[in-house]
C-alpha atoms as a PDB file:
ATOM      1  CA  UNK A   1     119.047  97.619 139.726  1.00  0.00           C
ATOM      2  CA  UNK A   2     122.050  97.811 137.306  1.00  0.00           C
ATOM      3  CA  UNK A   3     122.828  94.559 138.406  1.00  0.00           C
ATOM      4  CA  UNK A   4     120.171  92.952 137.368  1.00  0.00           C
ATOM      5  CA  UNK A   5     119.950  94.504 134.225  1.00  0.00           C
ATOM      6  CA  UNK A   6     123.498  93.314 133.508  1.00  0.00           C
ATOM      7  CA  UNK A   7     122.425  89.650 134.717  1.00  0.00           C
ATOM      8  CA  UNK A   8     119.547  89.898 132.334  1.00  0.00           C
ATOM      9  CA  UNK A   9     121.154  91.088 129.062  1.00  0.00           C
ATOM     10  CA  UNK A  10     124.566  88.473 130.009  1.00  0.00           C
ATOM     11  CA  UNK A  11     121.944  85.662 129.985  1.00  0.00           C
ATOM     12  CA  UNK A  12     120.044  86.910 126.805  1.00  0.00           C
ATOM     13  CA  UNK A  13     123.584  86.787 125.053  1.00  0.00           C
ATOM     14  CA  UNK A  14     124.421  83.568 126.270  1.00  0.00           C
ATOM     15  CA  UNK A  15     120.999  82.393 125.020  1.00  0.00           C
ATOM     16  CA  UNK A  16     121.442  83.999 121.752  1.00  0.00           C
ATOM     17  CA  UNK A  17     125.100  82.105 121.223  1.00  0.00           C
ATOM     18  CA  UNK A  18     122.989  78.636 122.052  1.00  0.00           C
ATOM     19  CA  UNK A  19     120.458  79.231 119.599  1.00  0.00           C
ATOM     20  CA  UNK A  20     123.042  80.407 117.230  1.00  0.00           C
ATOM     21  CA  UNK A  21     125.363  77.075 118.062  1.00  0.00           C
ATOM     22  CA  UNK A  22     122.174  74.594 117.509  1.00  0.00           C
ATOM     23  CA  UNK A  23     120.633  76.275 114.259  1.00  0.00           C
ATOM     24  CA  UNK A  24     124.511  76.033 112.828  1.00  0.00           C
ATOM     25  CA  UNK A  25     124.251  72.046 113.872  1.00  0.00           C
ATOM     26  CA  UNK A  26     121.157  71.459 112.736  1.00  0.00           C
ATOM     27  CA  UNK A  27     121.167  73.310 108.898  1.00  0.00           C
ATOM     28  CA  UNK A  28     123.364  70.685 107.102  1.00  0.00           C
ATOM     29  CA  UNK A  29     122.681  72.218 104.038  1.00  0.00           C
ATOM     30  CA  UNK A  30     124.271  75.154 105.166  1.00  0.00           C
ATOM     31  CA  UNK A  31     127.557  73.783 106.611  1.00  0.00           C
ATOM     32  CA  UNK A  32     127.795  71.703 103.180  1.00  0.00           C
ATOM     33  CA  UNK A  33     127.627  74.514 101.012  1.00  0.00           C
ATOM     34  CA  UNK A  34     130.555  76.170 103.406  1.00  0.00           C
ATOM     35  CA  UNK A  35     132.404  73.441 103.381  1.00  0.00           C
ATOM     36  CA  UNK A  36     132.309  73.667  99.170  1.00  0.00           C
ATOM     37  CA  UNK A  37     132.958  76.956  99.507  1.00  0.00           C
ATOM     38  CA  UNK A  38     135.856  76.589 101.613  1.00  0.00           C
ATOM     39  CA  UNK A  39     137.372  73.400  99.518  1.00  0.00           C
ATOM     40  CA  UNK A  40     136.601  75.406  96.293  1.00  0.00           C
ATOM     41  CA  UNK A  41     138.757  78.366  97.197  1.00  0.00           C
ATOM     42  CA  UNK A  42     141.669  76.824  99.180  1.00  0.00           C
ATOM     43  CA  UNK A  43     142.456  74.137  96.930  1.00  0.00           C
ATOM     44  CA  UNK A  44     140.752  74.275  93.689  1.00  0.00           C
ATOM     45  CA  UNK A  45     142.306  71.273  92.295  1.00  0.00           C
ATOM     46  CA  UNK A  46     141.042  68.706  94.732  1.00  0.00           C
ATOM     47  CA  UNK A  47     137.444  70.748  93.796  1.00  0.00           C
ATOM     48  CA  UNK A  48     137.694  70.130  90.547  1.00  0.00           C
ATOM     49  CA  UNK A  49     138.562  66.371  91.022  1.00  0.00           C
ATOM     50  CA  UNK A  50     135.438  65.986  93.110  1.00  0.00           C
ATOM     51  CA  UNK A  51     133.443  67.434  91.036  1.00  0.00           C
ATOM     52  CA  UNK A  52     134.650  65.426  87.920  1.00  0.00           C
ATOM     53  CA  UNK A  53     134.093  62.423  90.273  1.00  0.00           C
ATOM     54  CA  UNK A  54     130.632  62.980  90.979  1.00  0.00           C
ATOM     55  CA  UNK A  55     129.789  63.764  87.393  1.00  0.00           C
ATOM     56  CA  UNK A  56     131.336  60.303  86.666  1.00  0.00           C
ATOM     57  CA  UNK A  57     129.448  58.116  89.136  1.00  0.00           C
ATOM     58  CA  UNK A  58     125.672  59.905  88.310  1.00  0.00           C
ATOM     59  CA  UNK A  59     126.610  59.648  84.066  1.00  0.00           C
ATOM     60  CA  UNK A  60     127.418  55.791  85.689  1.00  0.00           C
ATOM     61  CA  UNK A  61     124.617  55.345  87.229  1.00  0.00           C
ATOM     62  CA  UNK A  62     122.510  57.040  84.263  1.00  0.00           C
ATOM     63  CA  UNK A  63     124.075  54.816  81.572  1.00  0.00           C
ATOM     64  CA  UNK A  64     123.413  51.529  83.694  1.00  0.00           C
ATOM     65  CA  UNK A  65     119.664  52.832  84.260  1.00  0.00           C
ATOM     66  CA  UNK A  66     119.532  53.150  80.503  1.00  0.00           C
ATOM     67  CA  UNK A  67     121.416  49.969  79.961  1.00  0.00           C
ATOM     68  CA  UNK A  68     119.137  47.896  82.006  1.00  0.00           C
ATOM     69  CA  UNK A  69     115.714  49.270  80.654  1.00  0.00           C
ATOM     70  CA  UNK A  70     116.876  48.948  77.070  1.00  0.00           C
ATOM     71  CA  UNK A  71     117.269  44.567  77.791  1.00  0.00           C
END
């Protein structure tokens, strides 16, 4: 009877690390914000540059919006 049990709470693990592995895969969001997290804190100066780089190409973006509707 042991053995079973064993069987039982070996495949309920293994089913619990699956469901673990495919929610990690499927929440982007989540995996982004680690990956920030991660960039942020081991190299702070490539952070920064994206950052500043992003910023540049949405105020870009903005001022050709407001460009164009101001024709």
């Amino acid at each position: 009877m042991t053995t079973d049990r064993s069987d039982v709470d070996r495949a309920r693990a293994e089913l619990a690390a699956t469901l673990d592995a495919i929610e990690y895969k499927l929440n982007a969001p989540k995996r982004a914000t680690q990956r920030v997290k991660t960039l942020a804190s081991q190299n702070p100066l490539a952070f920064t540059g994206v950052v500043v780089g992003v910023a540049a190409a949405v105020g870009g973006v903005v001022w050709g919006i407001a460009r164009l509707t101001r024709r």
